[in-house]
Protein backbone atom coordinates (compact mmCIF):
# COMPACT_ATOMS: atom_id res chain seq x y z
CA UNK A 1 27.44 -7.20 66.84
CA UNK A 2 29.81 -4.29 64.87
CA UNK A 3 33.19 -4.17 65.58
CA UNK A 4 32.48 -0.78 67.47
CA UNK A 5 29.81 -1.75 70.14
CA UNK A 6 32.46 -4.92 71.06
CA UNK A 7 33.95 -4.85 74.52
CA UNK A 8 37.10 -3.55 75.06
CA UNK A 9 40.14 -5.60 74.83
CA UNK A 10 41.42 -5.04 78.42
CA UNK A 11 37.87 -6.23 79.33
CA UNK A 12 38.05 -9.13 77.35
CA UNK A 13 41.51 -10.43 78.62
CA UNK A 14 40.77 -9.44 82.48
CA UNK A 15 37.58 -11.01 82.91
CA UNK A 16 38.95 -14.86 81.62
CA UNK A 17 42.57 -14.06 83.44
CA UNK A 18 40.64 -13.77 86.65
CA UNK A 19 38.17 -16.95 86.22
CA UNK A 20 40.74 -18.89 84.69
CA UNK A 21 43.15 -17.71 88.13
CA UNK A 22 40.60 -18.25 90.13
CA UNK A 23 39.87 -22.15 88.94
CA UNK A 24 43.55 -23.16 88.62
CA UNK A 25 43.96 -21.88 91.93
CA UNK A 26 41.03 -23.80 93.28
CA UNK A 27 42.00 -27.16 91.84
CA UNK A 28 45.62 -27.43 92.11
CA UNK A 29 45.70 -25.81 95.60
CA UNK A 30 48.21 -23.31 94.86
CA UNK A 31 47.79 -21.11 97.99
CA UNK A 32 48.78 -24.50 100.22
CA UNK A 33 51.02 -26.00 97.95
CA UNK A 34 53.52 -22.60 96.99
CA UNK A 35 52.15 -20.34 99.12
CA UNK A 36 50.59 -18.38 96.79
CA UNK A 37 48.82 -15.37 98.60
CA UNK A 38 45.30 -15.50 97.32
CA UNK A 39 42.19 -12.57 97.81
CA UNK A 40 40.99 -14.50 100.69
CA UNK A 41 37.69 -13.86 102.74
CA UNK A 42 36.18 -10.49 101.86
CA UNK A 43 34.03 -9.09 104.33
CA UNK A 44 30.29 -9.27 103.63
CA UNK A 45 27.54 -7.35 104.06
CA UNK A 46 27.25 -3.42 104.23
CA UNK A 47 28.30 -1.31 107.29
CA UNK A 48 25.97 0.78 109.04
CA UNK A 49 26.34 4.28 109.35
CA UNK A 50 28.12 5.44 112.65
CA UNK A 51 29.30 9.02 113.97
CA UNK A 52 32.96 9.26 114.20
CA UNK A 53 34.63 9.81 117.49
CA UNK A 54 35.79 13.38 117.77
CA UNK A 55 37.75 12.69 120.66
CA UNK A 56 40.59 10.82 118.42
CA UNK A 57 40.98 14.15 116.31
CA UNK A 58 43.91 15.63 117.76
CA UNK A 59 45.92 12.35 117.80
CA UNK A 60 44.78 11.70 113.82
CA UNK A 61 44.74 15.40 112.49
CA UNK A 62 48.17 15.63 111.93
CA UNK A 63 48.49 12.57 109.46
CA UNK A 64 44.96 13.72 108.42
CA UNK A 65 46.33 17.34 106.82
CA UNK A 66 49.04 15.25 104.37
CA UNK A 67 46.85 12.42 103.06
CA UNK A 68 44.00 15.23 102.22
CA UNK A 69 46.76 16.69 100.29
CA UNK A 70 47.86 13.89 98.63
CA UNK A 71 44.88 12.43 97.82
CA UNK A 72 43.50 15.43 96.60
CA UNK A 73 46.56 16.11 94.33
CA UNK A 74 46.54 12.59 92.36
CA UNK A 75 42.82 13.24 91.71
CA UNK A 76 43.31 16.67 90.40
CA UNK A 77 46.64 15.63 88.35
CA UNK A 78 44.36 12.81 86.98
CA UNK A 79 41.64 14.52 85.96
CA UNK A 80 44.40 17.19 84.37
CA UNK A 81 45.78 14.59 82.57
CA UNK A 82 42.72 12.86 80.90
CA UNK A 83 41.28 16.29 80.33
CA UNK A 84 43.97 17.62 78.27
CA UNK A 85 43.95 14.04 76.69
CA UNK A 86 40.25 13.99 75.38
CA UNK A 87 39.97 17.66 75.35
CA UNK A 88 38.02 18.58 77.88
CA UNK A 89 37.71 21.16 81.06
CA UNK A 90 37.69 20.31 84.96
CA UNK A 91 36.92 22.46 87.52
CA UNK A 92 39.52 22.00 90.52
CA UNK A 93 36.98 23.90 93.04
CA UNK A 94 34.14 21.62 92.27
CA UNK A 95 36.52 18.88 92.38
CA UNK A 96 37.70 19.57 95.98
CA UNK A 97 34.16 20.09 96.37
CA UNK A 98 33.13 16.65 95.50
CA UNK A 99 36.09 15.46 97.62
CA UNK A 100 34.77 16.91 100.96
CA UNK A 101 31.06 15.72 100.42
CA UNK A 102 32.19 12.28 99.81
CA UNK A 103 34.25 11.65 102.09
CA UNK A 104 32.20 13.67 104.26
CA UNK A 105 29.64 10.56 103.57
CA UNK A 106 32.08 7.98 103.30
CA UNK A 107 33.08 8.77 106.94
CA UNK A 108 29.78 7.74 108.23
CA UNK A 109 30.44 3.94 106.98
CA UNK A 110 34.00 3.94 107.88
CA UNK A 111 35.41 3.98 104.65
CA UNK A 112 38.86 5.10 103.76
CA UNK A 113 39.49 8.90 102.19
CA UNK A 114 38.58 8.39 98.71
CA UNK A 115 41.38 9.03 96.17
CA UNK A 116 41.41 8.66 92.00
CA UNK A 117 44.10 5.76 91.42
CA UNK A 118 46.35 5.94 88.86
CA UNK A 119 45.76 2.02 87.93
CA UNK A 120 42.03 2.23 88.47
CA UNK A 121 41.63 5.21 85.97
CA UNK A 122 43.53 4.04 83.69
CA UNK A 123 41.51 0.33 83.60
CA UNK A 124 38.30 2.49 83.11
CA UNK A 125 39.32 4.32 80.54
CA UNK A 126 40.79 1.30 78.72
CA UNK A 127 37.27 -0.35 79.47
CA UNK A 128 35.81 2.27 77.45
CA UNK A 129 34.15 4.22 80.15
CA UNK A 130 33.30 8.04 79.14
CA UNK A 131 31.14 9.46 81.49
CA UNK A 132 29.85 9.44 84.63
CA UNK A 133 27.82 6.79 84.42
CA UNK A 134 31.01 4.67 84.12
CA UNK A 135 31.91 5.17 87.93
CA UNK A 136 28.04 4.68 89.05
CA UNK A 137 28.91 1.03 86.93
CA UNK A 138 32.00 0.42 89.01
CA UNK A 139 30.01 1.58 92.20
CA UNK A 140 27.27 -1.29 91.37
CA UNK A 141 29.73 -4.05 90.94
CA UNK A 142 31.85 -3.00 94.12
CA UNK A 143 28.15 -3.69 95.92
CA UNK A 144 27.41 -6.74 94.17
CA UNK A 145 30.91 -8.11 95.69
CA UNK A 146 30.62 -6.59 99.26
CA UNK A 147 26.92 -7.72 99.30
CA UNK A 148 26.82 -11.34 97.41
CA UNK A 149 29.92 -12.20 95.01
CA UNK A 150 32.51 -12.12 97.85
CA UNK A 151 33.21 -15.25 98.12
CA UNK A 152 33.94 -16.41 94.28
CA UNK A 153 36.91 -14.34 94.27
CA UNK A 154 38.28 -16.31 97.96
CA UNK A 155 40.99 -18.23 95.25
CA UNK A 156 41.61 -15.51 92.75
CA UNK A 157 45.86 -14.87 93.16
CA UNK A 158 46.80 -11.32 94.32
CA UNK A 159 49.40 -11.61 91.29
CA UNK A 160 46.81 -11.34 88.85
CA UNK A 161 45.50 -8.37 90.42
CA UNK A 162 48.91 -6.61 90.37
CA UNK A 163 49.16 -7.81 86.62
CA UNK A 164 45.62 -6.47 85.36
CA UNK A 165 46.73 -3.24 87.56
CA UNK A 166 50.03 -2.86 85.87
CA UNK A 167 48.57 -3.54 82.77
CA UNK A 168 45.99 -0.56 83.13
CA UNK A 169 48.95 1.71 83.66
CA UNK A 170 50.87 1.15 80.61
CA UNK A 171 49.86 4.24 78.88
CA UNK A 172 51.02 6.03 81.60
CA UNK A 173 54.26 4.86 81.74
CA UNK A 174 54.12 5.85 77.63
CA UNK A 175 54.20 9.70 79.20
CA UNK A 176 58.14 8.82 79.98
CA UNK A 177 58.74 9.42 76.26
CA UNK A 178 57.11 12.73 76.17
CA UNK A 179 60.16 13.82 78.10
CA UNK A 180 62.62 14.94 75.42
CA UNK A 181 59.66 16.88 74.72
CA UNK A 182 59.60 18.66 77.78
CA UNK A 183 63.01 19.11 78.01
CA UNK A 184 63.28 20.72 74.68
CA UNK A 185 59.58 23.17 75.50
CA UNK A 186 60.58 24.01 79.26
CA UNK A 187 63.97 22.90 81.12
CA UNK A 188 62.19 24.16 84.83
CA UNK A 189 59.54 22.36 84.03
CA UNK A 190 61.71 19.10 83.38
CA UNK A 191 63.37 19.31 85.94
CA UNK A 192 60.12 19.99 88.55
CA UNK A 193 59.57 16.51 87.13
CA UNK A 194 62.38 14.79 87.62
CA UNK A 195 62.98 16.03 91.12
CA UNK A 196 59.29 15.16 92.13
CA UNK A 197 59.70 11.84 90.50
CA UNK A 198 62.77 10.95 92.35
CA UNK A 199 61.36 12.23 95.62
CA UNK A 200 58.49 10.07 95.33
CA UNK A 201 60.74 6.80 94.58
CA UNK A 202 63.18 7.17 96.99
CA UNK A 203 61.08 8.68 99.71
CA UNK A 204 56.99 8.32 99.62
CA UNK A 205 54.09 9.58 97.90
CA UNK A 206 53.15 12.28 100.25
CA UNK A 207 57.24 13.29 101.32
CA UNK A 208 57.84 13.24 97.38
CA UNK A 209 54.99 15.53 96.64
CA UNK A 210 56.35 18.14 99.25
CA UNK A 211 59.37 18.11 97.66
CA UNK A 212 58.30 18.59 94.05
CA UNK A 213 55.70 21.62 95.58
CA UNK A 214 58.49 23.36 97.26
CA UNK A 215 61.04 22.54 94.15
CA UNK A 216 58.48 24.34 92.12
CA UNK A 217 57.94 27.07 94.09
CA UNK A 218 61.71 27.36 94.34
CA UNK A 219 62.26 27.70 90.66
CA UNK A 220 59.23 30.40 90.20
CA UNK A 221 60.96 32.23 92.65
CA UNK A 222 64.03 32.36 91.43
CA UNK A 223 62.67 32.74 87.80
CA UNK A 224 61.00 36.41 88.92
CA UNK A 225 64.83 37.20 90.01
CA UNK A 226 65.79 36.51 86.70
CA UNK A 227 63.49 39.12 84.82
CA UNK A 228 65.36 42.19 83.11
CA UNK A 229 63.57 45.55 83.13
CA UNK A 230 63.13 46.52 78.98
CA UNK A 231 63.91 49.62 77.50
CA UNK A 232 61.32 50.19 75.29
CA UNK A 233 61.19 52.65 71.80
CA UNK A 234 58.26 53.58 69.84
CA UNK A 235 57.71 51.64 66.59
CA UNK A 236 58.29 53.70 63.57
CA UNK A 237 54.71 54.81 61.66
CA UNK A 238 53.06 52.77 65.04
CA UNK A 239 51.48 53.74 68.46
CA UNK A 240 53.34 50.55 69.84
CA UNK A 241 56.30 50.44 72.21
CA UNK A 242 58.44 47.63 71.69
CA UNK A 243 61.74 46.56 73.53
CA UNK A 244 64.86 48.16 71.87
CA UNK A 245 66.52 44.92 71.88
CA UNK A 246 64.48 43.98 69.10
CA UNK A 247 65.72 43.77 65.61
CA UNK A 248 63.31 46.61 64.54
CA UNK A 249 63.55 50.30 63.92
CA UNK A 250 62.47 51.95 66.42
CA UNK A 251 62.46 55.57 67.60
CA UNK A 252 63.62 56.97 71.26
CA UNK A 253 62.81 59.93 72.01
CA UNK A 254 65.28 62.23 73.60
CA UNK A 255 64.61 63.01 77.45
CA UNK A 256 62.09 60.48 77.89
CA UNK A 257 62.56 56.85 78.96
CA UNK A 258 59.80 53.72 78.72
CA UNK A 259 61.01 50.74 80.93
CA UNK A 260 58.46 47.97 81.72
CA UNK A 261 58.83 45.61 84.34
CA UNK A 262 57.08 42.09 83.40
CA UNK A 263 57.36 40.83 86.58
CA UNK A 264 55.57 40.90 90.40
CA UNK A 265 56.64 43.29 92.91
CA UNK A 266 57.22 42.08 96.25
CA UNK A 267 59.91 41.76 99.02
CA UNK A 268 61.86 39.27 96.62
CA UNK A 269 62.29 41.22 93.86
CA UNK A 270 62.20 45.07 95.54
CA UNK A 271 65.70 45.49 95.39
CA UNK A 272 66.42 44.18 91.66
CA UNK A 273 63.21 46.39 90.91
CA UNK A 274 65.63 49.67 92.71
CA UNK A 275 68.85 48.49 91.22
CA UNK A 276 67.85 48.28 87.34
CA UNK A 277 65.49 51.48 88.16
CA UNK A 278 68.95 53.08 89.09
CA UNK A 279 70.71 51.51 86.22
CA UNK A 280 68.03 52.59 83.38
CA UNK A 281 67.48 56.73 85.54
CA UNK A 282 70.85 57.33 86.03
CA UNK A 283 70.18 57.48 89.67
CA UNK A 284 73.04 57.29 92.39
CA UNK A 285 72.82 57.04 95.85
CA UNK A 286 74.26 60.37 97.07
CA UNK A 287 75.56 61.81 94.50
CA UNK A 288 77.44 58.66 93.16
CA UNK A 289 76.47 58.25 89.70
CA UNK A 290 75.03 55.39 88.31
CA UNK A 291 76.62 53.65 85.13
CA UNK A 292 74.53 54.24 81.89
CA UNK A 293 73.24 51.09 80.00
CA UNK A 294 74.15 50.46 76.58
CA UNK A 295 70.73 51.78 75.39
CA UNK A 296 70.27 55.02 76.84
CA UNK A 297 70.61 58.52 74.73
CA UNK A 298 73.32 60.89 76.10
CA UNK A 299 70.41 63.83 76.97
CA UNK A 300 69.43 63.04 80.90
CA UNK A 301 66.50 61.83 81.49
CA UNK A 302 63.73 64.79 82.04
CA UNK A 303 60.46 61.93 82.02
CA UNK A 304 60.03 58.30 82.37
CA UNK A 305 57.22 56.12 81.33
CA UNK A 306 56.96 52.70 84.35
CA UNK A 307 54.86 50.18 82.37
CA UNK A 308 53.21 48.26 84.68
CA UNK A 309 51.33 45.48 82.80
CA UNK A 310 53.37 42.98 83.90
CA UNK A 311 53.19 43.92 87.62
CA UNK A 312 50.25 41.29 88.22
CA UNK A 313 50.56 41.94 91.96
CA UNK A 314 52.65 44.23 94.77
CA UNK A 315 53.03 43.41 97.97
CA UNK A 316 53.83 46.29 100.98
CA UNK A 317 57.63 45.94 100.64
CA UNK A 318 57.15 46.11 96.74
CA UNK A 319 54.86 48.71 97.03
CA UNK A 320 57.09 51.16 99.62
CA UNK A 321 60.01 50.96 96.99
CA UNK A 322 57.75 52.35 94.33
CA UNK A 323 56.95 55.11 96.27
CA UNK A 324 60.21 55.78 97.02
CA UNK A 325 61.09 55.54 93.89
CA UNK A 326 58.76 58.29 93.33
CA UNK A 327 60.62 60.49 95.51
CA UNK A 328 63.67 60.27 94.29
CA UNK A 329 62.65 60.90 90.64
CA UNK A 330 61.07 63.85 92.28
CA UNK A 331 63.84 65.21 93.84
CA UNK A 332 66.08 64.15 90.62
CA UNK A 333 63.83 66.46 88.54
CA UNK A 334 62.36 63.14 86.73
CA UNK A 335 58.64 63.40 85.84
CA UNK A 336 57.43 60.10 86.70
CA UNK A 337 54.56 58.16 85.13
CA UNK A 338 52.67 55.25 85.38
CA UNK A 339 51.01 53.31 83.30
CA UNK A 340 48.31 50.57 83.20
CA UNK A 341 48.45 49.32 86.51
CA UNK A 342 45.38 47.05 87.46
CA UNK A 343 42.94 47.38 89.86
CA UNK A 344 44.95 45.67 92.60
CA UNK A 345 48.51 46.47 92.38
CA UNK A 346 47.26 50.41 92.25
CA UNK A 347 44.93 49.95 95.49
CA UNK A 348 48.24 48.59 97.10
CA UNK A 349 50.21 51.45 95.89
CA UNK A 350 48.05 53.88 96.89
CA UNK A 351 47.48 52.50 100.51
CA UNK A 352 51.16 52.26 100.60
CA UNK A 353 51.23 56.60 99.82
CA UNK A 354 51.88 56.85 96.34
CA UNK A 355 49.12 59.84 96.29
CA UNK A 356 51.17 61.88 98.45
CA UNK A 357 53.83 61.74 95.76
CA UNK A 358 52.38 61.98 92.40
CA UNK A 359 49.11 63.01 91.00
CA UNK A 360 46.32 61.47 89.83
CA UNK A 361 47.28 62.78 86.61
CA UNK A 362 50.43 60.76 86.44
CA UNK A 363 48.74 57.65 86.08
CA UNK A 364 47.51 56.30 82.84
CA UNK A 365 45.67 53.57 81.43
CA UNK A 366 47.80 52.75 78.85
CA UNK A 367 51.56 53.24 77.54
CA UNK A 368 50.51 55.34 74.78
CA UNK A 369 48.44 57.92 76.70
CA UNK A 370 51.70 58.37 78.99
CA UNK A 371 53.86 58.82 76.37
CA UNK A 372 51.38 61.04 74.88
CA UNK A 373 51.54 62.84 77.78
CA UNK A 374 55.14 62.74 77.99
CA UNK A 375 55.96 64.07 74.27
CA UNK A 376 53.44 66.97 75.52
CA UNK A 377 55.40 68.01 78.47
CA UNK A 378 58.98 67.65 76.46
CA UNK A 379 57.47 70.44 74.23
CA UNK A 380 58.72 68.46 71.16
CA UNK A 381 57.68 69.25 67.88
CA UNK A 382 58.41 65.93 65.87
CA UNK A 383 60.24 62.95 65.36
CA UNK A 384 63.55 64.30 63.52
CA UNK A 385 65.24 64.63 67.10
CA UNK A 386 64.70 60.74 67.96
CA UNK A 387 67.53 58.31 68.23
CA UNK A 388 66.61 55.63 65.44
CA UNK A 389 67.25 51.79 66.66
CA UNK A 390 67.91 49.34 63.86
């Protein structure tokens, strides 16, 4: 036999640990003599299939919601994890998918919800199993014990189970050193780890997964707080419009003002949206005027170009303050424009009465066109005007 067709090693050190358990137990009486817990009688035989009672659904259904979310999280990090591992895709909709029809099944033999396990994963893959056709293997010997093997594993220790388990899940505790990784690629991220991981040890699986889902919507909501509105300048000899923070030349162009917004409008972010909208415009609230930023050319502001692109959605409260926005650029004697808005974020703007401020023709499908546009309306002739950024 080649070296590469050979069984596993994990497969060749479980299988002897658990006969050799098994018989030492047997002979020298361990389970009587130290009270070592052993397997025990396993149940034989295979249920028979048997409606559940609906009438025990409202006293079950609230611990029913939490273990479907568990259960269905592990399995999906899982799969994450040993796809990105051996390079393949998943498909978390067919997942949950498979999920529901199983246990859909499963509850007709009273089985318990089906989960992936961390430890029984990881002893497949160390057994070498690659497809499908692995877990149709496990399924077969799972039958072969419930139906006729039972009762050779009535001495086998519980300790050696916990060992081979334990074993299994030694790679995983490996991903521990991947952590100065993290920390140095993503600190949120790091820290969405740590707090989940403590959660779970201190509290349980299902408490600790709460916690690290609300942590992490926490920190995306506070990270959407944190995004500046850019100033950008045209690129000299380019169509592109780049941020003027960069170390580039690039060209501004008196009177008109490009600002994108890389971020999603909604009822968390409206009022940082009006505030750096003030900031960039020059806009006060009656008559109080509004502090210039540090890139903005002395001439007022005649036209402004909103990039949109990084609006990826706008919620009513998001989408009211646009519109007012667009009012009081109106009334400011600010042209306003907007460009390349998606299909969503401009159906919510336009419920929300954008229309009855601007124009069709005030929205573009792309920066350049708007500036385009823009230069067009400023009635310049040329470049030699701009303010140059180095």
């Amino acid at each position: 036999m080649s070296p590469s067709r050979l069984p596993p090693t994990s497969l060749l050190v479980s299988l002897p640990q658990v006969l050799l358990a098994s018989v030492l137990c047997f002979t020298s009486s361990l389970d009587t003599r130290y009270n070592i817990q052993i397997v025990g009688v396993l149940p034989a035989g295979f249920p028979h299939p048997l409606l559940p009672s609906l009438t025990e659904l409202p006293g079950i259904l609230a611990d029913s919601l939490p273990i479907a979310l568990v259960t269905f999280a592990v399995s999906a990090s899982l799969a994450s994890i040993y796809a990105d591992k051996y390079s393949y895709t998943i498909d978390s909709n067919q997942e949950l998918l498979a999920h529901g029809v199983s246990n859909l099944i499963s509850s007709l033999f009273s089985c318990f919800p089906n989960s992936a396990t961390l430890a029984t994963t990881s002893l497949l893959v160390d057994a070498g199993g690659n497809t499908q056709l692995a877990g149709l293997f496990s399924c077969g010997v799972v039958l072969l014990v419930l139906l006729w093997l039972g009762p050779f594993f009535y001495y086998l220790p519980k300790a050696v189970l916990a060992c081979i388990n334990i074993s299994s899940m030694r790679q995983m505790f490996f991903q521990m050193q991947e952590l100065p990784q993290l920390w140095r690629i993503s600190r949120v991220d790091f820290a969405v780890w740590m707090v989940t991981w403590v959660a779970v040890v201190t509290l349980s699986v299902d408490l600790g997964l709460a916690v690290g889902v609300v942590f992490s919507m926490m920190t995306v909501v506070c990270r959407t707080q944190r995004v500046q509105c850019l100033a950008l300048g045209l690129a000299e000899g380019t169509e592109l419009y780049r941020p003027l923070r960069e170390s580039r030349k690039l060209l501004q162009v008196p009177g008109l003002c490009v600002l994108s917004y890389p971020t999603p409008l909604y009822f968390g972010t409206r009022g940082q949206f009006r505030r750096v909208l003030e900031w960039h415009l020059g806009l006060g609230e009656r008559g109080k005027e509004t502090p210039k930023p540090p890139d903005a050319v002395a001439e007022p502001v005649r036209v402004v170009v909103l990039d949109c692109s990084g609006v990826t959605f706008a919620d009513a409260a998001g989408a009211r303050e646009v519109v007012q926005l667009a009012c009081r650029c109106r009334d400011a004697g600010i042209h306003l424009l907007l460009a390349q808005c998606n299909a969503s974020v401009l159906g919510t703007l336009t419920w929300a009465g954008l229309l009855d401020t601007v124009t069709p023709g005030q929205l573009f499908v792309s920066v350049q066109d708007a500036a385009a546009h823009a230069l067009e309306r400023l009635e310049l002739t040329g470049p030699k005007n701009c303010t140059v950024w180095v």
